[in-house]
Protein backbone atom coordinates (compact mmCIF):
# COMPACT_ATOMS: atom_id res chain seq x y z
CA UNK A 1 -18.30 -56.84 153.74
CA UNK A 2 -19.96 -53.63 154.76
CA UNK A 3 -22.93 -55.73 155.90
CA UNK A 4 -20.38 -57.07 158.66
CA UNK A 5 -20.67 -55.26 162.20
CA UNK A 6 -17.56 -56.42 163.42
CA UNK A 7 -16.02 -54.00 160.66
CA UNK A 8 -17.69 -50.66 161.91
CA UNK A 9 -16.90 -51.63 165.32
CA UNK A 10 -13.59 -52.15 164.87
CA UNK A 11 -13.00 -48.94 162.48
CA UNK A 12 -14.99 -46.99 164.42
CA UNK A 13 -12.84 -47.86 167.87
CA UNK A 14 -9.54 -47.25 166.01
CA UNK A 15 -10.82 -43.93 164.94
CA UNK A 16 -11.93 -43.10 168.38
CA UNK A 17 -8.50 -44.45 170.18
CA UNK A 18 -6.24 -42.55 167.38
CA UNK A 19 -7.72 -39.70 168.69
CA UNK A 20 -6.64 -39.88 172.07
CA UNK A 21 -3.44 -41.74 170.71
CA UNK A 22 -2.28 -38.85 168.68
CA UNK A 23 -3.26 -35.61 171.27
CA UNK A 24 -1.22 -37.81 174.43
CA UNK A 25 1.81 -38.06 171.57
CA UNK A 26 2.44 -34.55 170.42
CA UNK A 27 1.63 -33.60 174.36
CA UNK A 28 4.42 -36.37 174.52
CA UNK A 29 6.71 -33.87 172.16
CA UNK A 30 5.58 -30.98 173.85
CA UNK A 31 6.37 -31.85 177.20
CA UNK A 32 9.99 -33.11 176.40
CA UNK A 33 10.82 -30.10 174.12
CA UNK A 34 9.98 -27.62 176.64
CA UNK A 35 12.31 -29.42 179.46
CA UNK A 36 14.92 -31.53 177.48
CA UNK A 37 17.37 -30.06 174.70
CA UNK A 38 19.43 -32.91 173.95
CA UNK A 39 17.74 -35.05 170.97
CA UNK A 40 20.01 -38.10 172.03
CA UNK A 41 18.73 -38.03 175.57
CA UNK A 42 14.56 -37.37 174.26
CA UNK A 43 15.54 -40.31 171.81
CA UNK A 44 16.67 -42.13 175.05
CA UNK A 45 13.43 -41.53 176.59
CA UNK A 46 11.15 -42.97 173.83
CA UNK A 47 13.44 -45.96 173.76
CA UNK A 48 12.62 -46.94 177.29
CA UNK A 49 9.08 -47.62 176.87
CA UNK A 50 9.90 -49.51 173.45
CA UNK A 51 12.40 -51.66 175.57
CA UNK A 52 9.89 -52.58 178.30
CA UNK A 53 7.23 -53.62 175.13
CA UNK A 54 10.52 -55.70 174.13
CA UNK A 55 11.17 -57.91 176.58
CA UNK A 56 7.35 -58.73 177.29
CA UNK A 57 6.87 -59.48 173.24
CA UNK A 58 7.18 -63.30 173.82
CA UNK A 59 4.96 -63.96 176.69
CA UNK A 60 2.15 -61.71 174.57
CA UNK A 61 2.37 -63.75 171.74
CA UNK A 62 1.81 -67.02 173.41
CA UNK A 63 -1.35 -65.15 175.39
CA UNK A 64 -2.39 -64.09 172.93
CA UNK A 65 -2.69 -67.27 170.27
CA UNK A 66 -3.91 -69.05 173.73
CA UNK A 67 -6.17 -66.45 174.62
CA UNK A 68 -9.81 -65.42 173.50
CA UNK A 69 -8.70 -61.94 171.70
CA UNK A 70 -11.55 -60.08 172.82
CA UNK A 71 -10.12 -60.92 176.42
CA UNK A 72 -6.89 -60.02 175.46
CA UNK A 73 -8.14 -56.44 173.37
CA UNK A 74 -10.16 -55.87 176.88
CA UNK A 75 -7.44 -56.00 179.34
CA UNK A 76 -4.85 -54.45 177.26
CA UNK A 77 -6.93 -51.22 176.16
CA UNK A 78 -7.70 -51.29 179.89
CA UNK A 79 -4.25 -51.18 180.26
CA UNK A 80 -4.18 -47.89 178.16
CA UNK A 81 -6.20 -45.91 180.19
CA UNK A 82 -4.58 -46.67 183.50
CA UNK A 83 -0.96 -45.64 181.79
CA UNK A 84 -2.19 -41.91 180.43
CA UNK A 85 -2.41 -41.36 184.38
CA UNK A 86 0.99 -41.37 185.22
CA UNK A 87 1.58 -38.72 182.43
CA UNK A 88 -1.09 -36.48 184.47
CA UNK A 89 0.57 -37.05 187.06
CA UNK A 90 3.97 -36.24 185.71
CA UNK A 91 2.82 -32.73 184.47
CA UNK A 92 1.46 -31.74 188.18
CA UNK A 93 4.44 -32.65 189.59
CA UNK A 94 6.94 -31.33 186.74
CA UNK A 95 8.80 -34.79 186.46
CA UNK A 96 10.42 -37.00 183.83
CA UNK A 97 10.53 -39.78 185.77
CA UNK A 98 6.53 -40.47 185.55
CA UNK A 99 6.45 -39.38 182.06
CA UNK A 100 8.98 -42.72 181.78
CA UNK A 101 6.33 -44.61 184.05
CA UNK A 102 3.75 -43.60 181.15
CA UNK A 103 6.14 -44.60 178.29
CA UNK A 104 6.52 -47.88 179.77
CA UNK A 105 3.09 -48.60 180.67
CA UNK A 106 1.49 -48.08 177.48
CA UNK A 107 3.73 -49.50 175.37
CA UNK A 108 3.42 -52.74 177.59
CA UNK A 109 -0.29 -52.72 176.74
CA UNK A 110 0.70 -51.71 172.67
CA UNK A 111 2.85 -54.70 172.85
CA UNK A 112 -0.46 -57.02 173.81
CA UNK A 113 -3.14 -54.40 171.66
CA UNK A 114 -1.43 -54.53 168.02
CA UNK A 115 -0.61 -58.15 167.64
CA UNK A 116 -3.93 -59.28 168.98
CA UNK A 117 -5.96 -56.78 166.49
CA UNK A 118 -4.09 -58.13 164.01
CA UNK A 119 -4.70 -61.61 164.61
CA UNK A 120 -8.55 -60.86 164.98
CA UNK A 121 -9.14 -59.05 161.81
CA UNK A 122 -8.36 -62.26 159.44
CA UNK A 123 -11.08 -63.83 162.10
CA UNK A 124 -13.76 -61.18 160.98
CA UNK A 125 -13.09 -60.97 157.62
CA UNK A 126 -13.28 -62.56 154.53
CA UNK A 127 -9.56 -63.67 152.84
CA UNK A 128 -10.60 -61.97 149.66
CA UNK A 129 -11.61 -58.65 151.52
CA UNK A 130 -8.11 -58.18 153.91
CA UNK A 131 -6.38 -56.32 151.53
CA UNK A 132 -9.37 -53.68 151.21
CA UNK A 133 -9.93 -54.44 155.42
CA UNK A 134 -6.22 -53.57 155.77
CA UNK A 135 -5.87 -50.31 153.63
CA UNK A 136 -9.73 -49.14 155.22
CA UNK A 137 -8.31 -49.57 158.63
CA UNK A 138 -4.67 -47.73 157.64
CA UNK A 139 -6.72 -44.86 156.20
CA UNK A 140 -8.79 -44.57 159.34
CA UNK A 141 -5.67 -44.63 161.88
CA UNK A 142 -3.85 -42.20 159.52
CA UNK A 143 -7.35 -39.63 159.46
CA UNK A 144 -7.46 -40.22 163.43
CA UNK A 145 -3.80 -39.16 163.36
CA UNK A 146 -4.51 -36.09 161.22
CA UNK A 147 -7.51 -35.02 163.10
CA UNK A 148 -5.36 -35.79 166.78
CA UNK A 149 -2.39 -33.94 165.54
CA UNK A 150 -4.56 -30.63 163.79
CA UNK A 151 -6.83 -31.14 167.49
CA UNK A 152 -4.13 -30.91 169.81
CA UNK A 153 -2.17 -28.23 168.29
CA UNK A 154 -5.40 -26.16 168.27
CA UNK A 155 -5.71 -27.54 172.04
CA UNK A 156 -1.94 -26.53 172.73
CA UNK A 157 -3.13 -22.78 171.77
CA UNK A 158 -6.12 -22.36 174.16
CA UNK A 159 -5.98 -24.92 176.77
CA UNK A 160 -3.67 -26.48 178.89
CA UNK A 161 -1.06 -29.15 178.51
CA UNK A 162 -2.85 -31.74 180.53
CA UNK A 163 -6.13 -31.48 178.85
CA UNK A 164 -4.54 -33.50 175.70
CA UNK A 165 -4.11 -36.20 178.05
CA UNK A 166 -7.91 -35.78 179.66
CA UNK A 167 -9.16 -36.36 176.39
CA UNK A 168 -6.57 -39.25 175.40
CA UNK A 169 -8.34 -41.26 178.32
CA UNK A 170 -12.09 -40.49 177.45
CA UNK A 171 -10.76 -41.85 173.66
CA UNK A 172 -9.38 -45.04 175.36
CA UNK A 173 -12.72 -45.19 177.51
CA UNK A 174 -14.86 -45.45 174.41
CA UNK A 175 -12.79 -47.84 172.22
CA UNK A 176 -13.54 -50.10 175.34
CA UNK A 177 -16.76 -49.61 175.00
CA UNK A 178 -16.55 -50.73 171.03
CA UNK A 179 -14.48 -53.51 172.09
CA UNK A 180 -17.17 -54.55 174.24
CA UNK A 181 -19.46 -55.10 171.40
CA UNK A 182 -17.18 -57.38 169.02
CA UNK A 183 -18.52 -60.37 168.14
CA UNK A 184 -15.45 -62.91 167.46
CA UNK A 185 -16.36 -66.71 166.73
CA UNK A 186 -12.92 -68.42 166.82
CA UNK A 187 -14.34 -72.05 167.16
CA UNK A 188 -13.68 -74.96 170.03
CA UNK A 189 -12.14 -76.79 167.28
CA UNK A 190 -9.41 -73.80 166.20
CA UNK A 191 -8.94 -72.89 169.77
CA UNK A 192 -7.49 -76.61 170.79
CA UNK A 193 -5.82 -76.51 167.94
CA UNK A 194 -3.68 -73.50 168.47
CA UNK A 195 -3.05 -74.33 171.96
CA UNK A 196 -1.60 -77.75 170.99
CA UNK A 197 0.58 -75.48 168.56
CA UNK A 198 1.77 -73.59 171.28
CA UNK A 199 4.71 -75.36 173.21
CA UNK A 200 7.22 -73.75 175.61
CA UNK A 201 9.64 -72.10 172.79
CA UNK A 202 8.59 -68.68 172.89
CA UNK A 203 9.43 -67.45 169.31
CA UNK A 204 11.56 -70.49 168.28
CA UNK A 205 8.14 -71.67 167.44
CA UNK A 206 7.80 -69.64 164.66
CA UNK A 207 10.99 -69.59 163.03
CA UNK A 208 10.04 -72.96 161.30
CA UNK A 209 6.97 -71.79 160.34
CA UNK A 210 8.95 -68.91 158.32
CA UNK A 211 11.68 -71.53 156.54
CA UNK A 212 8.55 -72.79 155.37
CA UNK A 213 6.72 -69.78 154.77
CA UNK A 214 10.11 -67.83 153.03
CA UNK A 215 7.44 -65.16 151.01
CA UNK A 216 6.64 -63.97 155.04
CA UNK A 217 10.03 -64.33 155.88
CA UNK A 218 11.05 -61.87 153.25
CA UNK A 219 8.21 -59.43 153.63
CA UNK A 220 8.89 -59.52 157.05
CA UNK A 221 12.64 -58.39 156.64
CA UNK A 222 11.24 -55.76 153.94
CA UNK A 223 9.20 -53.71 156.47
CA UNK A 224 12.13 -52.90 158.08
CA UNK A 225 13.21 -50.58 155.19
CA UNK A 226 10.28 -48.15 156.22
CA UNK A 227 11.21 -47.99 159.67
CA UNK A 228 14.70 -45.67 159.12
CA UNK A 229 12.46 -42.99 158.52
CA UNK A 230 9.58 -44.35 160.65
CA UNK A 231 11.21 -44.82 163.73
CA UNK A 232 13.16 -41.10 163.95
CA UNK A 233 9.84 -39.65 162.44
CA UNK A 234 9.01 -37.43 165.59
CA UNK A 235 12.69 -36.28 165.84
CA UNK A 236 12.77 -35.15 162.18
CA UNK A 237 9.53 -33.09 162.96
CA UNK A 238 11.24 -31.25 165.62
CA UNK A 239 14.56 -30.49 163.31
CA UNK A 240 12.41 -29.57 161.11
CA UNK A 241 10.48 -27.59 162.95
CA UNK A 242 13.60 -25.42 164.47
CA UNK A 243 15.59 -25.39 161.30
CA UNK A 244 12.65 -23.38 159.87
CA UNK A 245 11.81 -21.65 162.83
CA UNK A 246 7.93 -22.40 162.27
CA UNK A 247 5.92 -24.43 164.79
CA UNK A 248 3.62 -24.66 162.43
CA UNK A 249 5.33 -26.94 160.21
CA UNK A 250 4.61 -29.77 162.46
CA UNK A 251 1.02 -30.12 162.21
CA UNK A 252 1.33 -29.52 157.78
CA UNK A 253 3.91 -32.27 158.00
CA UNK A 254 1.58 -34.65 159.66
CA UNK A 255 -1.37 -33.39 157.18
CA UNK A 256 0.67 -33.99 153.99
CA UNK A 257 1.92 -37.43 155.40
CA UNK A 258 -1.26 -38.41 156.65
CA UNK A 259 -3.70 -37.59 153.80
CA UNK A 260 -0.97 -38.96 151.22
CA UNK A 261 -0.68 -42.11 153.50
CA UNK A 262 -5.12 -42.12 152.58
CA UNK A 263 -4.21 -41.58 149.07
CA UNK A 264 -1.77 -44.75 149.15
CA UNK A 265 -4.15 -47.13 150.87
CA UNK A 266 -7.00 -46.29 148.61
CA UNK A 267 -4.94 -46.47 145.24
CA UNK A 268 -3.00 -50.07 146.48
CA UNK A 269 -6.03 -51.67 145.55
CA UNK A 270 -5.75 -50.65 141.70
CA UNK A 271 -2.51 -50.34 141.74
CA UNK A 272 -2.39 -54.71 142.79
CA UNK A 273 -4.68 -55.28 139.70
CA UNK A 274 -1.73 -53.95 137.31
CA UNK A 275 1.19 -54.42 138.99
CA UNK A 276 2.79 -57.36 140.79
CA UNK A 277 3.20 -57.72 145.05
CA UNK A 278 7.21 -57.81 144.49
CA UNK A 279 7.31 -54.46 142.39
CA UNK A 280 4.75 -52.98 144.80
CA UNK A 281 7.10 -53.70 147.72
CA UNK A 282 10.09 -53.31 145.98
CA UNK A 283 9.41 -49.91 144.17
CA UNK A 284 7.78 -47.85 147.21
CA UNK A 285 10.49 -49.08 149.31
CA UNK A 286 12.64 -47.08 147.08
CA UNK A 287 10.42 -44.31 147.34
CA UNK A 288 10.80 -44.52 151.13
CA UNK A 289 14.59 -43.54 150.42
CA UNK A 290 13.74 -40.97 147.63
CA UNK A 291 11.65 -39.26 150.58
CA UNK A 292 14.59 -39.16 153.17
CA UNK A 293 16.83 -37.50 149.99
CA UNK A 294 14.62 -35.19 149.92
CA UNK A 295 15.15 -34.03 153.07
CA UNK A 296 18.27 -32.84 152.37
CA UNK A 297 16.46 -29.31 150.93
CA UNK A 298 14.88 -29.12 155.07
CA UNK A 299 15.11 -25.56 154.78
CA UNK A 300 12.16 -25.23 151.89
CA UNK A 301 9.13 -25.63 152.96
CA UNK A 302 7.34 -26.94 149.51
CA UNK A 303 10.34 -29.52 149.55
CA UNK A 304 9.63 -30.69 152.83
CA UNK A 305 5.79 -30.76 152.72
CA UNK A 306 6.97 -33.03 149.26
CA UNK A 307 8.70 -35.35 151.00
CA UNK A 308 6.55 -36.59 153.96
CA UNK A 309 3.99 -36.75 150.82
CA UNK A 310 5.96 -39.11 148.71
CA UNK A 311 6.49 -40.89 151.96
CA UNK A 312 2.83 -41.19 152.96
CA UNK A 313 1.81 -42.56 149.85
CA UNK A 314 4.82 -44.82 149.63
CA UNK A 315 3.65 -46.38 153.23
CA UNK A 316 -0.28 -46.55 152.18
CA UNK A 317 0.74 -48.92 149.46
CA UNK A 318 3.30 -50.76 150.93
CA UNK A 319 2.08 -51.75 154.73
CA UNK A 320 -1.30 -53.12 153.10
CA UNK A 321 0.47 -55.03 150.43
CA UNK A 322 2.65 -56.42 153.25
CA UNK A 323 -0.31 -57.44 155.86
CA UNK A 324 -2.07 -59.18 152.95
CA UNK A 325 1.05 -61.40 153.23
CA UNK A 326 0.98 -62.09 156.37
CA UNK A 327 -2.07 -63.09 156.69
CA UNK A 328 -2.99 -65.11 154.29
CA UNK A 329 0.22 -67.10 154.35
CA UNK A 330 0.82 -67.14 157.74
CA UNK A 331 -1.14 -70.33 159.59
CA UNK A 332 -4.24 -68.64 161.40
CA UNK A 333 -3.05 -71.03 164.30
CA UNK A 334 0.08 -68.44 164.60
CA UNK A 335 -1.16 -65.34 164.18
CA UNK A 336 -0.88 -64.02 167.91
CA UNK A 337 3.30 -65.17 168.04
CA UNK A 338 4.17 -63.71 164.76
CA UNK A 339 2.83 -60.37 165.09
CA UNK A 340 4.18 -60.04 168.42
CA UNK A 341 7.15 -61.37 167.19
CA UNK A 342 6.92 -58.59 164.12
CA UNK A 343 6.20 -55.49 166.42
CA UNK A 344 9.65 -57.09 168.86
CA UNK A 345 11.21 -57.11 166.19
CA UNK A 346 9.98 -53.27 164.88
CA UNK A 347 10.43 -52.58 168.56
CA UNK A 348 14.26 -53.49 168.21
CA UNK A 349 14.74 -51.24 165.13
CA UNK A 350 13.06 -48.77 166.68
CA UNK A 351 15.37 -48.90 169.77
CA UNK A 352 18.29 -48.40 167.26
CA UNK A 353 16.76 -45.94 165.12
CA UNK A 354 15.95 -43.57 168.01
CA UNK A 355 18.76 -43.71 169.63
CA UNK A 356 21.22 -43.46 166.30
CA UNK A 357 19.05 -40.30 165.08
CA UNK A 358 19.20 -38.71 168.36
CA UNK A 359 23.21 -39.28 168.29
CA UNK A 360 23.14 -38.38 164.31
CA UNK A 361 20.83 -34.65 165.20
CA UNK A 362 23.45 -34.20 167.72
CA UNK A 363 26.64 -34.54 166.14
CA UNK A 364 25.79 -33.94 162.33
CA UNK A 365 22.66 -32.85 161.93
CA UNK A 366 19.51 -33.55 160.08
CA UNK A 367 20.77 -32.96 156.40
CA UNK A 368 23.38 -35.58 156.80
CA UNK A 369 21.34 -38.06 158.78
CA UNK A 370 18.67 -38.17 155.82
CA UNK A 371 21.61 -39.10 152.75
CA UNK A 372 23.15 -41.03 155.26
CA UNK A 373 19.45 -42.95 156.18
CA UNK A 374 18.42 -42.38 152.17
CA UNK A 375 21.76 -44.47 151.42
CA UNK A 376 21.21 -47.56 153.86
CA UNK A 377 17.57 -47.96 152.41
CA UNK A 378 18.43 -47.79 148.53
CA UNK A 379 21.38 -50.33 149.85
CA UNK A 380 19.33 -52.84 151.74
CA UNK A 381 16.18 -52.98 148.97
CA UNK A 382 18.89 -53.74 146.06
CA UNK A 383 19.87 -56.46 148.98
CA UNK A 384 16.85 -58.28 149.61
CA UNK A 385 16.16 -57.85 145.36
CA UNK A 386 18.82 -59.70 145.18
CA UNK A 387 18.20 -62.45 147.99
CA UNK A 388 14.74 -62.78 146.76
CA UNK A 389 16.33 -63.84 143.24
CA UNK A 390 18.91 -65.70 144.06
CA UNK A 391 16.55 -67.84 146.52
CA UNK A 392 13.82 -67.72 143.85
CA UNK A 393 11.26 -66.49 146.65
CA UNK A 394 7.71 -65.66 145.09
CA UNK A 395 5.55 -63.12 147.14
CA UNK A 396 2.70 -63.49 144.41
CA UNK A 397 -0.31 -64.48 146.82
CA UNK A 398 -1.47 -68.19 145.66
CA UNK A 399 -4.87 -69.07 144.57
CA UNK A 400 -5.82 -70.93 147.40
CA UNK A 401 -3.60 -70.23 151.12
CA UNK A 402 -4.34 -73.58 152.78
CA UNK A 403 -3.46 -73.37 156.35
CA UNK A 404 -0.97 -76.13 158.17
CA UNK A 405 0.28 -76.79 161.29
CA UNK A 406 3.94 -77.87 161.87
């Protein structure tokens, strides 16, 4: 595996890219805390950009399953540079309205970005390696977020605003340049043959694949547990933030989450040799909701720091186990539709989260928002449990995954 170039280049780019990812997102935070005091109407701003990514989801997922994913990686990171322009130019001029260009721009090229990396890395690598593939490349986004975060709140300090965003574009510049030197064999042979999968149903296409498929199905619906807390992560930061009056707090709280997030993807691996996929996902789902209890103590600092730890390590183990899924039981010939159609549908839930924390900060605050958040998770994981049994669903991974068309 470590003999494999395609590897380095592609953990090497995503280290690069979460670098300039990271610094343009807390300048993101920055900017809107300084000239918007509503959390329902920054929530509304977020959502925008996650809306335009929404409605484009089906025509990237049929691009890119037709598409060479190289092309598609290209053109999209591409896409990523151009965007962190308009949020230069919406700091010269002082204006929200080109900060909402920005939003919308690059999460129109995140919408094309994610799915195709994720349909190219089951391309590069060995079956039997994409569980360690999945928790190396986790651990590498999550120390590119820890670096960006610690970076630009040292960069906040002694330069200016718009110098986050300088180097967010140099970042995107040289994860072209690794993209540039991926090496992706997809074969004649599986290129007609996903094209002749690929009819004029959008997404309908793959809802047969999942009746067939119910152990994707369900992990699918699982990783929507995670995103309560996922999706009104950046609001809780600033709530926390104020309620302890330290700004501070926000780069520990990305530290503690990040490095316990490394801790999680490293120990999944062990972890899988004792325990089963199902109590994997089904136990740090719970701990996803034990970590939003625990913000009901905001106000201490050790409780907090606690917290986004639990949750970190919760996520490390549970988003590998769940890619593993997905790609081995998911037909290869599919791969581009179904994790567009996953990130629409983490867009959606995003769209609601947002916009329900943002009312939620507003009219009863964070302490209530977590039990209220901690409540819905514990509910819907005893749910699914209980779907999963009743339907006698089996996430185990099989010994052999052979891959069909329907």
């Amino acid at each position: 595996m470590w003999k494999n170039r395609n590897i380095w280049i592609i953990l090497t780019g995503e280290m690069i890219a979460g670098l300039g990812l990271w610094t343009g997102i807390i300048g993101n935070l920055e900017f809107m805390q300084e000239r918007i005091p509503s959390d329902f109407m920054k929530a509304l701003i977020m959502s925008v950009g996650l809306l335009a990514g929404l409605i484009a989801g089906p025509i990237a997922g049929k691009i890119i399953d037709q598409s060479k994913k190289k092309t598609v990686l290209l053109v999209s990171g591409f896409g990523r540079m151009i965007s962190v322009v308009f949020m230069l130019i919406a700091i010269s001029q002082d204006s929200i309205w080109w900060m909402v260009a920005f939003m919308i721009s690059i999460q129109l090229a995140a919408t094309f970005y994610f799915p195709a990396l994720q349909a190219t890395i089951p391309l590069v690598v060995k079956d039997d390696d994409l569980l360690t593939m999945n928790g190396l490349h986790m651990n590498v986004a999550t120390i590119s977020r820890v670096i960006g975060t610690a970076l630009a709140g040292i960069m906040l300090v002694y330069w200016s605003l718009m110098s986050l965003y300088v180097v967010s574009i140099i970042a995107y510049a040289g994860l072209l340049l690794f993209t540039m030197m991926l090496r992706i064999d997809e074969g004649e042979d599986r290129v007609a043959k996903v094209r002749s999968s690929v009819k004029s149903g959008g997404f309908m296409e793959i809802f047969p694949v999942l009746k067939k498929y119910p152990a994707v199905g369900m992990t699918l619906i699982m990783t929507l547990i995670p995103l309560l807390f996922i999706g009104s992560f950046n609001l809780i930061v600033i709530n926390v933030s104020e309620i302890q009056d330290s700004a501070s707090i926000k780069g520990l709280i990305y530290t503690f989450e990040g490095i316990a997030f490394m801790a999680g993807a490293f120990a999944v691996k062990y972890i899988s040799k004792v325990w089963k996929t199902t109590v994997i996902l089904f136990f740090f789902a719970t701990m996803v909701a034990v970590a939003e209890f625990m913000l009901f103590f905001a106000e201490s600092k050790f409780l907090t720091l606690s917290a986004f730890a639990v949750l970190g390590f919760a996520l490390g183990c549970f988003f590998p186990t769940a890619m593993v899924i997905f790609q081995k039981q998911m037909p290869k010939e599919f791969h581009g539709r179904f994790f567009s159609f996953r990130n629409m549908l983490e867009r959606v839930m995003f769209q609601v989260v947002l916009l329900t924390a943002g009312a939620f900060l507003d009219i009863i605050g964070l302490q209530l928002m977590v039990v209220t958040f901690g409540m819905i998770s514990l509910s819907l994981t005893l749910l699914f449990f209980i779907q999963m049994k009743r339907r006698n669903i089996i996430l185990e991974q099989p010994e052999k995954t052979v891959a069909k068309s329907i």
